[in-house]
N, C-alpha and C. Protein backbone atom coordinates (compact mmCIF):
# COMPACT_ATOMS: atom_id res chain seq x y z
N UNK A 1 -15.18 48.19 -10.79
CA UNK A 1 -13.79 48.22 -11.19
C UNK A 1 -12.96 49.02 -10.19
N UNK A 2 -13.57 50.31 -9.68
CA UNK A 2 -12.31 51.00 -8.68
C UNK A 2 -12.45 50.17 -7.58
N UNK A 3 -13.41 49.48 -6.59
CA UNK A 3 -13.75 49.02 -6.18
C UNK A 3 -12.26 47.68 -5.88
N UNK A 4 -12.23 47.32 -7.43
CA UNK A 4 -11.54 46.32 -6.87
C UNK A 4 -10.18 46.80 -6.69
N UNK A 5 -9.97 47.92 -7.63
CA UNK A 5 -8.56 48.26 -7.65
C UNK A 5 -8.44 49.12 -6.63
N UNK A 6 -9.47 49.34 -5.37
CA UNK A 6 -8.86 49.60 -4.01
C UNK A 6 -8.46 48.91 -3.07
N UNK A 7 -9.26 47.52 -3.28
CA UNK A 7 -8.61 46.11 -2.35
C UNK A 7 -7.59 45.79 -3.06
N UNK A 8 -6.95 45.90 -4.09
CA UNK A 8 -6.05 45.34 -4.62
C UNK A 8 -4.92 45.76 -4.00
N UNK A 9 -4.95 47.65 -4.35
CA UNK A 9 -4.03 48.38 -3.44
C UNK A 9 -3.94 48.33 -2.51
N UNK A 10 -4.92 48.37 -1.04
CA UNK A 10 -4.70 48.06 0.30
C UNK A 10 -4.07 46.88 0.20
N UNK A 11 -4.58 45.73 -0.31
CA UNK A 11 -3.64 44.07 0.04
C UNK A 11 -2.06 44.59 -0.33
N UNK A 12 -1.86 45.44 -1.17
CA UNK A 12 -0.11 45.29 -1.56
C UNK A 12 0.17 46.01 -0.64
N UNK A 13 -0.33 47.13 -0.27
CA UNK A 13 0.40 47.74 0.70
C UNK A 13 0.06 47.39 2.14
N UNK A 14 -0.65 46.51 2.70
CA UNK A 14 -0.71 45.61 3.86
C UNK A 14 0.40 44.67 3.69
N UNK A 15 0.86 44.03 1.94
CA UNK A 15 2.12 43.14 2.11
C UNK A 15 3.23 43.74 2.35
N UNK A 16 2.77 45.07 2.03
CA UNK A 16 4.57 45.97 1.86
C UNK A 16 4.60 46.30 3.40
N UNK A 17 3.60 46.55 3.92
CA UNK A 17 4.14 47.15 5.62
C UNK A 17 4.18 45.91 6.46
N UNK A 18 3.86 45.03 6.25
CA UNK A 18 3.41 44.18 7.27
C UNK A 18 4.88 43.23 7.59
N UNK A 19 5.43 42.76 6.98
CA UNK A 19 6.85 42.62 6.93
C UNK A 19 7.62 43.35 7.94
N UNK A 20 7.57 44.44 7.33
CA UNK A 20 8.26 45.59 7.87
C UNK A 20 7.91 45.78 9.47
N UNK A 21 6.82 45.41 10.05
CA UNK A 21 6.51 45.85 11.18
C UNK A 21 6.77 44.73 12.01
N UNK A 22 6.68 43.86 11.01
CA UNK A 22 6.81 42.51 12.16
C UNK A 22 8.15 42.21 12.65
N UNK A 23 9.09 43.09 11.58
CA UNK A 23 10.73 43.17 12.18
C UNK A 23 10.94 43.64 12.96
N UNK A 24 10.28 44.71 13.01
CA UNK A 24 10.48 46.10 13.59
C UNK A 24 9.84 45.41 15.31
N UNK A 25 8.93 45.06 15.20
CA UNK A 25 8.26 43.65 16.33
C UNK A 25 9.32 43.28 17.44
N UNK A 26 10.04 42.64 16.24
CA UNK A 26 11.33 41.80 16.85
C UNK A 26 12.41 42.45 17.38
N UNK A 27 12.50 43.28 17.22
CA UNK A 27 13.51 44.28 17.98
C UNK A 27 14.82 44.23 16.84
N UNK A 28 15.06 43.67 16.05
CA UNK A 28 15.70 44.31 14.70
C UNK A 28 15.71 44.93 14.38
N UNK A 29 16.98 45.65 13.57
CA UNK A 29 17.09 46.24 13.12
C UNK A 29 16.71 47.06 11.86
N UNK A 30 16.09 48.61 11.21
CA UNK A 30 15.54 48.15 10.30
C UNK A 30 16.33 48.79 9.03
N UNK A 31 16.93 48.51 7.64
CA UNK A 31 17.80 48.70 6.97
C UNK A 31 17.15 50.05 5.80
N UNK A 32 16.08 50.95 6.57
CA UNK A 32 15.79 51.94 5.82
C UNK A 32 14.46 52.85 6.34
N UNK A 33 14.19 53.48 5.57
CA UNK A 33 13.60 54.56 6.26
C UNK A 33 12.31 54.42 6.11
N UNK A 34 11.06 55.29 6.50
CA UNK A 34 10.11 54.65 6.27
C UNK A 34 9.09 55.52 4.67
N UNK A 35 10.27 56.58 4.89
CA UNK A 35 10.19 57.36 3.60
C UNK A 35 10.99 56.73 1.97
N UNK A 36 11.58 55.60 2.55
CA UNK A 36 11.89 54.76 1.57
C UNK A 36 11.18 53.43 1.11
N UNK A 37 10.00 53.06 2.38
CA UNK A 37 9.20 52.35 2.50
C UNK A 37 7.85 53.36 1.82
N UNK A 38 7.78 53.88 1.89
CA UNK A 38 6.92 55.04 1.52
C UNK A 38 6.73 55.31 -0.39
N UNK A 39 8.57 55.37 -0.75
CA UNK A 39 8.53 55.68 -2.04
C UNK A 39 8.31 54.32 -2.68
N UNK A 40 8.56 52.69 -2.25
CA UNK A 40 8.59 51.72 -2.60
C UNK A 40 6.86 51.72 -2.93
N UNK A 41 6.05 51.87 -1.76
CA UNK A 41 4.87 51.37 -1.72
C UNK A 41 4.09 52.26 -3.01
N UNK A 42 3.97 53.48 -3.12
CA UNK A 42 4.24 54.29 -3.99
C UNK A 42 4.29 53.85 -5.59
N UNK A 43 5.67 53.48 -5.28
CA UNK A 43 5.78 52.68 -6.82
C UNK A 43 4.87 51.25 -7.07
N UNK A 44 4.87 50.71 -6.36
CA UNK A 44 4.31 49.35 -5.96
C UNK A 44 2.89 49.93 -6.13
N UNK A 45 2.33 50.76 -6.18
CA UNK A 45 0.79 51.36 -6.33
C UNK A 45 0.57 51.57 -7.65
N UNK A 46 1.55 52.66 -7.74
CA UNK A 46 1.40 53.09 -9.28
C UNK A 46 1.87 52.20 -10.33
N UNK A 47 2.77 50.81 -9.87
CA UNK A 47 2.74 49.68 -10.87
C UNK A 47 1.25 48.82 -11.18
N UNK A 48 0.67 48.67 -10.07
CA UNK A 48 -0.82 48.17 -9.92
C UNK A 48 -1.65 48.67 -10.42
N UNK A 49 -1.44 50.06 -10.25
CA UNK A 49 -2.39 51.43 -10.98
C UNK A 49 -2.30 50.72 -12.68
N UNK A 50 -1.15 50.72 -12.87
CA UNK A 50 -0.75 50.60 -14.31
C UNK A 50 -1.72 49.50 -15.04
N UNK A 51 -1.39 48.33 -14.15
CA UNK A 51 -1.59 47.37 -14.12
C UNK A 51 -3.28 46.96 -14.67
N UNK A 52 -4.00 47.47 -13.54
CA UNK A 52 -5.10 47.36 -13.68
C UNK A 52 -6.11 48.27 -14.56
N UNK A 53 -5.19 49.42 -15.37
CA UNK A 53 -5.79 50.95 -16.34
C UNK A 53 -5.62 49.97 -17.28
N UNK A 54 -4.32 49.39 -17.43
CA UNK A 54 -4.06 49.42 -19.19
C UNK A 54 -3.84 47.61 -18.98
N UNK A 55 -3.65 47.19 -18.05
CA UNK A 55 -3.32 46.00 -18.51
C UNK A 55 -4.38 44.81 -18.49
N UNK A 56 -5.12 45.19 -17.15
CA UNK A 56 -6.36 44.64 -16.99
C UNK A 56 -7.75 44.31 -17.34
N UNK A 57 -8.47 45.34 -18.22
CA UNK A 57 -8.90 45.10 -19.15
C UNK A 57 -9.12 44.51 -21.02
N UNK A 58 -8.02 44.61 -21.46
CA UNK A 58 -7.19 43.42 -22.31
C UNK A 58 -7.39 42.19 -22.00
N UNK A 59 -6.87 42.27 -20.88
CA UNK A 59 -6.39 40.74 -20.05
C UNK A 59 -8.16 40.61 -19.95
N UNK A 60 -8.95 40.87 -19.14
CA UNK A 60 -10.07 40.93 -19.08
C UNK A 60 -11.15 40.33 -20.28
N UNK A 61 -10.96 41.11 -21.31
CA UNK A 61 -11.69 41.17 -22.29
C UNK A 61 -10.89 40.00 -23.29
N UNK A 62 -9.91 39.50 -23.08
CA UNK A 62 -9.27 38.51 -23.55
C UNK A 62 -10.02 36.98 -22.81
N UNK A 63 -9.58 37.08 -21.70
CA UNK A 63 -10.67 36.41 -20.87
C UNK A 63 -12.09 35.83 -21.40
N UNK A 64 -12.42 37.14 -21.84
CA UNK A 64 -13.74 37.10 -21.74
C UNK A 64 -14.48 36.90 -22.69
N UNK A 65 -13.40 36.76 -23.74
CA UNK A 65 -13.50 36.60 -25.20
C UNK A 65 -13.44 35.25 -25.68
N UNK A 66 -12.09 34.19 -24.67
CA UNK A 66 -12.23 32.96 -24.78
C UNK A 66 -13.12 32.44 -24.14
N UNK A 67 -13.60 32.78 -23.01
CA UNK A 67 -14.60 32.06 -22.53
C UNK A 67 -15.37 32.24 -23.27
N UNK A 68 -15.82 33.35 -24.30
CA UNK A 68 -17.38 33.28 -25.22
C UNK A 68 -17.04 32.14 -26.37
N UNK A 69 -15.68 32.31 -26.70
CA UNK A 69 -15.41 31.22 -27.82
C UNK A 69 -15.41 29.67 -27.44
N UNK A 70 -14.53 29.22 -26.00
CA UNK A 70 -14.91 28.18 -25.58
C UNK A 70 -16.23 27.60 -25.31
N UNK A 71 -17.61 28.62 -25.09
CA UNK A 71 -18.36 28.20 -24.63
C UNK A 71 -19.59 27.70 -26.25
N UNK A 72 -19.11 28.90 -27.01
CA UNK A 72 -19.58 28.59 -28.50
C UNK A 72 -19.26 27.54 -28.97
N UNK A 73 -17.58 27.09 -29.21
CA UNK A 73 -17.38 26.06 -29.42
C UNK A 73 -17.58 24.71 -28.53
N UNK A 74 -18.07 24.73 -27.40
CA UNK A 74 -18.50 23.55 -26.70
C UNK A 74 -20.06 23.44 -27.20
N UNK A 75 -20.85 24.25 -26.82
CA UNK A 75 -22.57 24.49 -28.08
C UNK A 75 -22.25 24.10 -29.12
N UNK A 76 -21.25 24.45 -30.11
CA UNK A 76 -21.45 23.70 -31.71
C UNK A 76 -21.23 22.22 -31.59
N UNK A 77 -20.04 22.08 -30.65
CA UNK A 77 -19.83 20.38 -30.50
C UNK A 77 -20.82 19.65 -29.87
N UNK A 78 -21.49 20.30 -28.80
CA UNK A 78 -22.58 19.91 -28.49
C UNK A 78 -24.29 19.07 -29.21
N UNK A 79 -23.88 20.75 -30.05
CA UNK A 79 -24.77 20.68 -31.55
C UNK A 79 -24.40 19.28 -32.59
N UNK A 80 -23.22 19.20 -32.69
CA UNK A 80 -22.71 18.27 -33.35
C UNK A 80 -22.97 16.75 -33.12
N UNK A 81 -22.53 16.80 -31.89
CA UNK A 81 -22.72 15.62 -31.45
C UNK A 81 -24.23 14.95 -31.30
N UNK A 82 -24.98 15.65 -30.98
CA UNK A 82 -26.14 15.55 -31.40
C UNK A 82 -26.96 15.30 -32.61
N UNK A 83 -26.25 15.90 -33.27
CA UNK A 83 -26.81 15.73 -34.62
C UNK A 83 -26.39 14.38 -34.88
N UNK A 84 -24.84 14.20 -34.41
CA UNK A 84 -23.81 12.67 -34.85
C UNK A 84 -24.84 11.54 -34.32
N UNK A 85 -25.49 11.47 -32.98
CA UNK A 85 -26.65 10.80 -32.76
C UNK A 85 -27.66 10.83 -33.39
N UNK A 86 -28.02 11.64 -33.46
CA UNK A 86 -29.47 11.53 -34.51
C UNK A 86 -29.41 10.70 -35.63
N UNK A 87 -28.05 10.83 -36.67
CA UNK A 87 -28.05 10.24 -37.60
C UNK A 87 -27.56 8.94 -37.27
N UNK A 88 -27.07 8.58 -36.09
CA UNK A 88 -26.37 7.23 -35.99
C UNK A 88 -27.89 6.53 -35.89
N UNK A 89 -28.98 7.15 -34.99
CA UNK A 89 -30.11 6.49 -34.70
C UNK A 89 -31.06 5.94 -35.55
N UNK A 90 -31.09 7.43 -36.80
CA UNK A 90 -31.44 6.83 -38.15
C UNK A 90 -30.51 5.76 -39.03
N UNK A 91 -29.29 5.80 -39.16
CA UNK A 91 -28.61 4.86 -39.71
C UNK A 91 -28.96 3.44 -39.64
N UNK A 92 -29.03 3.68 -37.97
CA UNK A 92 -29.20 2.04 -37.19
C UNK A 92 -30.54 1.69 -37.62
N UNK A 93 -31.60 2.77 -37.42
CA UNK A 93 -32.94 2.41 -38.33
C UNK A 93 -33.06 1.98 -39.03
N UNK A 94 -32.29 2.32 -40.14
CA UNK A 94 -32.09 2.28 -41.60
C UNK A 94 -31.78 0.70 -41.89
N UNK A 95 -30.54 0.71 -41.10
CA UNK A 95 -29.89 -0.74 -40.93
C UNK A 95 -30.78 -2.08 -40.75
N UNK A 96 -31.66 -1.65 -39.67
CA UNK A 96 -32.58 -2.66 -39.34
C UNK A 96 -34.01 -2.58 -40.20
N UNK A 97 -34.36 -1.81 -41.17
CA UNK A 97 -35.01 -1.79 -42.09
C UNK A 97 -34.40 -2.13 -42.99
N UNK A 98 -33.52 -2.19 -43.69
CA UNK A 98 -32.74 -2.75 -44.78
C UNK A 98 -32.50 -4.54 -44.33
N UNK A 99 -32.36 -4.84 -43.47
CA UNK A 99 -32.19 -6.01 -42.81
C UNK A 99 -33.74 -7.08 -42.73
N UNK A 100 -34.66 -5.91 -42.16
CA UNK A 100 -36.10 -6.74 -42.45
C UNK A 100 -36.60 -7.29 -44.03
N UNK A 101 -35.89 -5.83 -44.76
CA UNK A 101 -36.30 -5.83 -46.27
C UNK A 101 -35.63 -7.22 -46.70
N UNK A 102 -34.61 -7.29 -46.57
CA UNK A 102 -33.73 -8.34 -46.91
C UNK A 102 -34.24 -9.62 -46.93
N UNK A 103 -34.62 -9.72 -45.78
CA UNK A 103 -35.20 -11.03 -44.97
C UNK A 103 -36.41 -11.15 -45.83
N UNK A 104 -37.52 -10.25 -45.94
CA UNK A 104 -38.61 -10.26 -47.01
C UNK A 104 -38.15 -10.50 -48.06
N UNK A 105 -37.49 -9.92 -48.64
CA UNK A 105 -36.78 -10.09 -50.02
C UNK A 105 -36.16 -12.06 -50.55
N UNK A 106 -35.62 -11.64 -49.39
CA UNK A 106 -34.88 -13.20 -49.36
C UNK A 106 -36.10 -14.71 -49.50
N UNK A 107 -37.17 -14.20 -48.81
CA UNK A 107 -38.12 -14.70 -48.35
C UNK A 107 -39.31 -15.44 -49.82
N UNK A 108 -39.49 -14.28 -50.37
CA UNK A 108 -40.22 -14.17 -51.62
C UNK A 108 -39.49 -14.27 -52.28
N UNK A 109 -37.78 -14.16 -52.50
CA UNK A 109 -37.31 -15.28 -53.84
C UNK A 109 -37.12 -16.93 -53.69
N UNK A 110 -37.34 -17.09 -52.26
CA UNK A 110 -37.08 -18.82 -52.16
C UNK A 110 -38.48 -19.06 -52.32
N UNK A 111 -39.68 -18.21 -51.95
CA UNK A 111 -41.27 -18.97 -52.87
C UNK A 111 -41.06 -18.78 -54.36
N UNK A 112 -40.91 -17.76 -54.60
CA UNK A 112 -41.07 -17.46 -56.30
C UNK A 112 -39.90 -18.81 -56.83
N UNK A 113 -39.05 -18.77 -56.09
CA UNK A 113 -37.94 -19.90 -56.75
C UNK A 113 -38.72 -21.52 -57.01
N UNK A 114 -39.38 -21.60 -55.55
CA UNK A 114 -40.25 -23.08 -55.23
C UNK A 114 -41.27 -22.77 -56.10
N UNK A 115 -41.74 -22.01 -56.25
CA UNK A 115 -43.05 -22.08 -57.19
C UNK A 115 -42.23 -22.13 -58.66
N UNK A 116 -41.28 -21.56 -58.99
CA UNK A 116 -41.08 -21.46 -60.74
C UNK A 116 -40.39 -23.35 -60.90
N UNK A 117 -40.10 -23.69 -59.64
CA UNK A 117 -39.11 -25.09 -60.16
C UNK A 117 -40.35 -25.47 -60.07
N UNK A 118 -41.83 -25.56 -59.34
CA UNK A 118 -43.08 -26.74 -59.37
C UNK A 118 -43.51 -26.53 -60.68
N UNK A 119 -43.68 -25.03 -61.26
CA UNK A 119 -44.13 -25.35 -62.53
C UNK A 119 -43.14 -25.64 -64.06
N UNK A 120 -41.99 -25.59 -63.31
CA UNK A 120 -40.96 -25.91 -64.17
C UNK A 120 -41.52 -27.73 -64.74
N UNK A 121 -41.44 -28.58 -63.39
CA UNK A 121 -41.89 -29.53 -63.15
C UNK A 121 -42.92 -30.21 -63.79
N UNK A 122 -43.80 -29.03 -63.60
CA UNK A 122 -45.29 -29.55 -63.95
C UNK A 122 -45.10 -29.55 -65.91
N UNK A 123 -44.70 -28.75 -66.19
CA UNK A 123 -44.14 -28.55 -67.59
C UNK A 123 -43.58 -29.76 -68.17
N UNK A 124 -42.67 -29.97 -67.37
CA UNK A 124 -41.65 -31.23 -68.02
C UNK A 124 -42.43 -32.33 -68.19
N UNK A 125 -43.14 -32.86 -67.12
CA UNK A 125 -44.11 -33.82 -66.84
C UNK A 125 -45.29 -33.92 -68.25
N UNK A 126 -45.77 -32.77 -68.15
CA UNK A 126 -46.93 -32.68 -69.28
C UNK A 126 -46.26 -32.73 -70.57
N UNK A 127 -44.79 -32.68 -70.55
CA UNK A 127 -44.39 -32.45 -71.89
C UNK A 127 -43.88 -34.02 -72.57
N UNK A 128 -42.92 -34.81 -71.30
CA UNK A 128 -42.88 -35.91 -71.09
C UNK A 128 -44.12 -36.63 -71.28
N UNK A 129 -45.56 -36.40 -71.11
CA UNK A 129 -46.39 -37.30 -71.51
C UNK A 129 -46.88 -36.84 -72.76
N UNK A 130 -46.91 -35.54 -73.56
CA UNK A 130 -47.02 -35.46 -75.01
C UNK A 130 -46.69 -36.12 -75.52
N UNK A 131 -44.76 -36.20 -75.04
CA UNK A 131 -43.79 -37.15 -75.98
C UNK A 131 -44.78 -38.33 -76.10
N UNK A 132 -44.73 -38.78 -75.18
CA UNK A 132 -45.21 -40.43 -75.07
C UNK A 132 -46.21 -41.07 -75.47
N UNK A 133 -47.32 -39.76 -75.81
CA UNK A 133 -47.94 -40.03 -76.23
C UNK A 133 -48.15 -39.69 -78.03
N UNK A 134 -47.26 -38.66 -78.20
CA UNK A 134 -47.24 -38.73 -79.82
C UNK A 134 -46.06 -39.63 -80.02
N UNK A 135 -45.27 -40.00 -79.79
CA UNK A 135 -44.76 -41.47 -79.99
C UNK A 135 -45.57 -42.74 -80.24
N UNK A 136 -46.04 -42.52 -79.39
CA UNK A 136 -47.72 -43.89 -79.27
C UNK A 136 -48.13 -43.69 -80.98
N UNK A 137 -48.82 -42.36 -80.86
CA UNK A 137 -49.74 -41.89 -82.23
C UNK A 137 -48.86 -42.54 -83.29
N UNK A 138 -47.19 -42.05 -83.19
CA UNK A 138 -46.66 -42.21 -84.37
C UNK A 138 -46.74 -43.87 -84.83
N UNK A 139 -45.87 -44.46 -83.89
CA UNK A 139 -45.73 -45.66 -83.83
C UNK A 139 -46.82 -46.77 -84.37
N UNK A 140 -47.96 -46.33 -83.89
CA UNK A 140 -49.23 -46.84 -84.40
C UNK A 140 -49.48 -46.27 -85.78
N UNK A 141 -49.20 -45.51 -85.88
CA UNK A 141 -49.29 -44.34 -87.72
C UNK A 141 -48.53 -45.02 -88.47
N UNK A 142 -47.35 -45.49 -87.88
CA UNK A 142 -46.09 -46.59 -88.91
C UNK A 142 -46.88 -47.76 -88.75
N UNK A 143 -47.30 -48.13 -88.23
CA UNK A 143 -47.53 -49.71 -87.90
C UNK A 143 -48.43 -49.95 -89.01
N UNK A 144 -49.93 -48.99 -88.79
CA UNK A 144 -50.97 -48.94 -89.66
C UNK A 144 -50.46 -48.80 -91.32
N UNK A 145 -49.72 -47.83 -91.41
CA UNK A 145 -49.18 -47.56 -92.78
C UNK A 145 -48.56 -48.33 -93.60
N UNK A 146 -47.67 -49.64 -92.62
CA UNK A 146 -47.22 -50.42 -92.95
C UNK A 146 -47.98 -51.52 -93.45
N UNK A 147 -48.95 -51.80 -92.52
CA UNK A 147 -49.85 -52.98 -92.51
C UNK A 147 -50.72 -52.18 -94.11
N UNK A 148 -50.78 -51.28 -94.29
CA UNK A 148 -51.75 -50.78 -95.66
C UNK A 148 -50.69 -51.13 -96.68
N UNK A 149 -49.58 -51.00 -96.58
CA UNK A 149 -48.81 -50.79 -97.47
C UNK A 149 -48.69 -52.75 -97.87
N UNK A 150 -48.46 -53.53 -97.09
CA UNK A 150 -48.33 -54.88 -97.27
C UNK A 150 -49.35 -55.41 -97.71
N UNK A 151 -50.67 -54.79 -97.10
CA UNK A 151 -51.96 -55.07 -98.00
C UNK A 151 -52.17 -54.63 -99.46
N UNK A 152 -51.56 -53.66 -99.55
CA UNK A 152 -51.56 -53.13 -101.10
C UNK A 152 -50.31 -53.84 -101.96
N UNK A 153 -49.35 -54.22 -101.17
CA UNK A 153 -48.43 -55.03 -101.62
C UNK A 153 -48.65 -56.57 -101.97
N UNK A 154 -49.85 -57.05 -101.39
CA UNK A 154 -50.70 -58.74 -101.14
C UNK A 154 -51.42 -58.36 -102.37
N UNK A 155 -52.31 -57.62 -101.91
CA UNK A 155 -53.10 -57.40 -103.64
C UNK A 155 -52.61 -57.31 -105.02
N UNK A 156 -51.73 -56.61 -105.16
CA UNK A 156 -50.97 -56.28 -106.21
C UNK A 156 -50.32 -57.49 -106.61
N UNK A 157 -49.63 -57.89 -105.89
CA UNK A 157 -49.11 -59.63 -105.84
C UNK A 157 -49.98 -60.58 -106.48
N UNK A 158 -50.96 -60.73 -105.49
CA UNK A 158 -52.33 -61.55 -105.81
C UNK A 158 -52.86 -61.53 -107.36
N UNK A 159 -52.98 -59.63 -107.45
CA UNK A 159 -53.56 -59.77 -108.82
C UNK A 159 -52.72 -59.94 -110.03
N UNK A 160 -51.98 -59.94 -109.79
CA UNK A 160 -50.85 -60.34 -111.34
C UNK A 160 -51.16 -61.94 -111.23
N UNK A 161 -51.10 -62.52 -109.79
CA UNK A 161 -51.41 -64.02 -109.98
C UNK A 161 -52.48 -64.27 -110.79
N UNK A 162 -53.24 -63.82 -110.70
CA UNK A 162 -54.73 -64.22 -110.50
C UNK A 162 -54.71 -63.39 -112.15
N UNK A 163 -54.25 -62.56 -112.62
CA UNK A 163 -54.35 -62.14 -113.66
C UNK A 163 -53.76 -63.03 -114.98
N UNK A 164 -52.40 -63.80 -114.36
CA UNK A 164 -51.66 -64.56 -114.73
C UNK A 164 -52.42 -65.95 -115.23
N UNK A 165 -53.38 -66.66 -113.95
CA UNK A 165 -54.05 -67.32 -113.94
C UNK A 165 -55.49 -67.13 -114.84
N UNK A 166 -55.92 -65.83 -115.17
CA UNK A 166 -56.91 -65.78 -115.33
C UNK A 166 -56.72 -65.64 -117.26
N UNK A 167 -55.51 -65.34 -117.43
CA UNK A 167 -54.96 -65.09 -119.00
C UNK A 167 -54.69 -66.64 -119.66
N UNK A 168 -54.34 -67.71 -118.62
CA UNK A 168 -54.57 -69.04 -119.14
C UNK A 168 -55.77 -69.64 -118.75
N UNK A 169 -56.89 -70.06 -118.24
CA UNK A 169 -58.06 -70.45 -118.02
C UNK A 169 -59.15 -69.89 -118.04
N UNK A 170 -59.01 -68.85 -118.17
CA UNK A 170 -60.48 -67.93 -118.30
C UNK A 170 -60.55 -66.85 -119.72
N UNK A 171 -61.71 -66.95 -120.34
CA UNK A 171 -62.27 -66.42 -121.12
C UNK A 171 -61.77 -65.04 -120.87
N UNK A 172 -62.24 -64.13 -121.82
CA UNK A 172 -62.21 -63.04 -121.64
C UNK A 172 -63.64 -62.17 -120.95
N UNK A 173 -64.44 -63.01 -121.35
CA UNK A 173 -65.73 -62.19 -120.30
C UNK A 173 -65.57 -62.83 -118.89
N UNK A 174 -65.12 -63.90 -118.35
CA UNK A 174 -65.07 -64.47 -117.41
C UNK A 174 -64.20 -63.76 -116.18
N UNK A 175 -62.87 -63.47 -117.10
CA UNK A 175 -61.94 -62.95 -116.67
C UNK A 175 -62.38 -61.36 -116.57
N UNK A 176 -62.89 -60.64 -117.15
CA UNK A 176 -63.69 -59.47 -116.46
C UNK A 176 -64.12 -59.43 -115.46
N UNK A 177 -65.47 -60.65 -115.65
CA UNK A 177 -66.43 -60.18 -113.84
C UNK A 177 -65.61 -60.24 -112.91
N UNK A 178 -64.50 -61.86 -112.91
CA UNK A 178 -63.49 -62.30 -111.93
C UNK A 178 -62.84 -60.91 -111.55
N UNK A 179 -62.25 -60.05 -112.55
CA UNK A 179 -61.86 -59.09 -112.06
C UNK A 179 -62.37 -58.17 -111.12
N UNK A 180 -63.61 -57.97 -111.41
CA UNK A 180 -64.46 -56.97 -111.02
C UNK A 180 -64.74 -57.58 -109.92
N UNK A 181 -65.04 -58.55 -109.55
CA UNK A 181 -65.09 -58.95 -108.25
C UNK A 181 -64.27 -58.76 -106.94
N UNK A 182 -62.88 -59.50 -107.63
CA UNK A 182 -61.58 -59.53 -106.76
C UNK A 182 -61.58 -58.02 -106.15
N UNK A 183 -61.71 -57.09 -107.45
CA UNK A 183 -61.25 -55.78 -107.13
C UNK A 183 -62.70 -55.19 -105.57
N UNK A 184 -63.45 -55.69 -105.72
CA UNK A 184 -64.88 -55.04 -105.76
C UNK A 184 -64.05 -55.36 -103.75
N UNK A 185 -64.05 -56.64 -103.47
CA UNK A 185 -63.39 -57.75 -102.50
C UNK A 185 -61.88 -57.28 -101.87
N UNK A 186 -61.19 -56.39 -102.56
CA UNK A 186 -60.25 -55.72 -102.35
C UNK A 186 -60.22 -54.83 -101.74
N UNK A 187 -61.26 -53.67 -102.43
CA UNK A 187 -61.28 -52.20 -101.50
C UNK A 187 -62.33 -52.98 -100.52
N UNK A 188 -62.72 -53.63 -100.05
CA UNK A 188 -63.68 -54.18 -98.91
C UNK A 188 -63.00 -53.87 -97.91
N UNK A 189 -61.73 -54.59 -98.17
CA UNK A 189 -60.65 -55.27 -96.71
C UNK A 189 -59.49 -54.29 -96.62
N UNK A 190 -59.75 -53.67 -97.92
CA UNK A 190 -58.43 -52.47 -97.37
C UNK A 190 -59.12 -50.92 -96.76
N UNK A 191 -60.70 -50.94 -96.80
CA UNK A 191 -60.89 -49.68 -96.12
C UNK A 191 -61.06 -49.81 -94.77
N UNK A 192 -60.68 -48.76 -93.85
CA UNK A 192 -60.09 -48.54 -92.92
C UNK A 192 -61.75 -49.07 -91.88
């Protein structure tokens, strides 16, 4: 520190004389004394003096204070920004894992979809031939039922004839067996 504030002082007072001599050089005139050059330089010292006691260290330590803060705050942004990468890198990770998932995802609902419509399919089909085929059953169940029912309807018919017939021409023992017969001849053709 004195160090500097002795080059400081020699440079001002090399500016304060040097002027002065180089007029003085020239054969000009000079507009004062050198004891007035003397009290100038003087003051011009002890303003520097001032300068560099009380003003220079402030100034200094002000200095020196932003540079610690600029340099902190360039490290945190530093820090920051770094970090702002890191997470962009995971994000983008993230992104392109969420994107694969997707694609898997997407992937295994168009099988699960193709597989639930084949057995959707297969369902309808097997159900479609139940129909068709208990339709069959039924249809044949009416048909048969019918055909029993017309047979029991022929007989019944028959035997009032035949009963009719058998109340004018036949005896009464005659007309028994006849009965017993017809009937016997009846359940023959109507069991299944």
């Amino acid at each position: 520190m004195l160090m500097r504030f002795r080059t400081l002082a020699f440079a001002a007072l090399a500016a304060a004389l040097l002027p002065t001599s180089a007029f003085g050089a020239e054969g000009g005139e000079t507009h004062g004394s050198w004891l007035l050059l003397l009290f100038f330089a003087i003051n011009f010292a002890m303003f520097v003096f001032v300068l560099a006691r009380y003003a220079a260290p402030p100034a200094a330590k002000y200095f020196h204070d932003r540079s610690t803060e600029l340099r902190n705050t360039l490290r945190s942004t530093d820090d920051a920004l770094a970090r702002a990468e890191e997470m962009a890198a995971r994000a983008q990770a993230d992104l392109a894992k969420l994107e694969s998932e997707k694609a898997l995802l997407a992937k295994e609902m168009r099988e699960t979809t193709a597989r639930e419509a084949r057995r959707v399919r297969e369902i309808a089909e097997r159900t479609s031939l139940r129909i068709k085929q208990d339709a069959q059953l039924a249809s044949t169940a009416l048909a048969e039922a019918g055909r029993r029912r017309i047979r029991e309807r022929l007989a019944a018919v028959t035997a009032g004839l035949a009963r009719d017939l058998i109340e004018k021409d036949v005896r009464p023992a005659d007309e028994s067996r006849l009965i017993d017969q017809f009937m016997n001849q009846l359940e023959a053709e109507t069991r299944p």
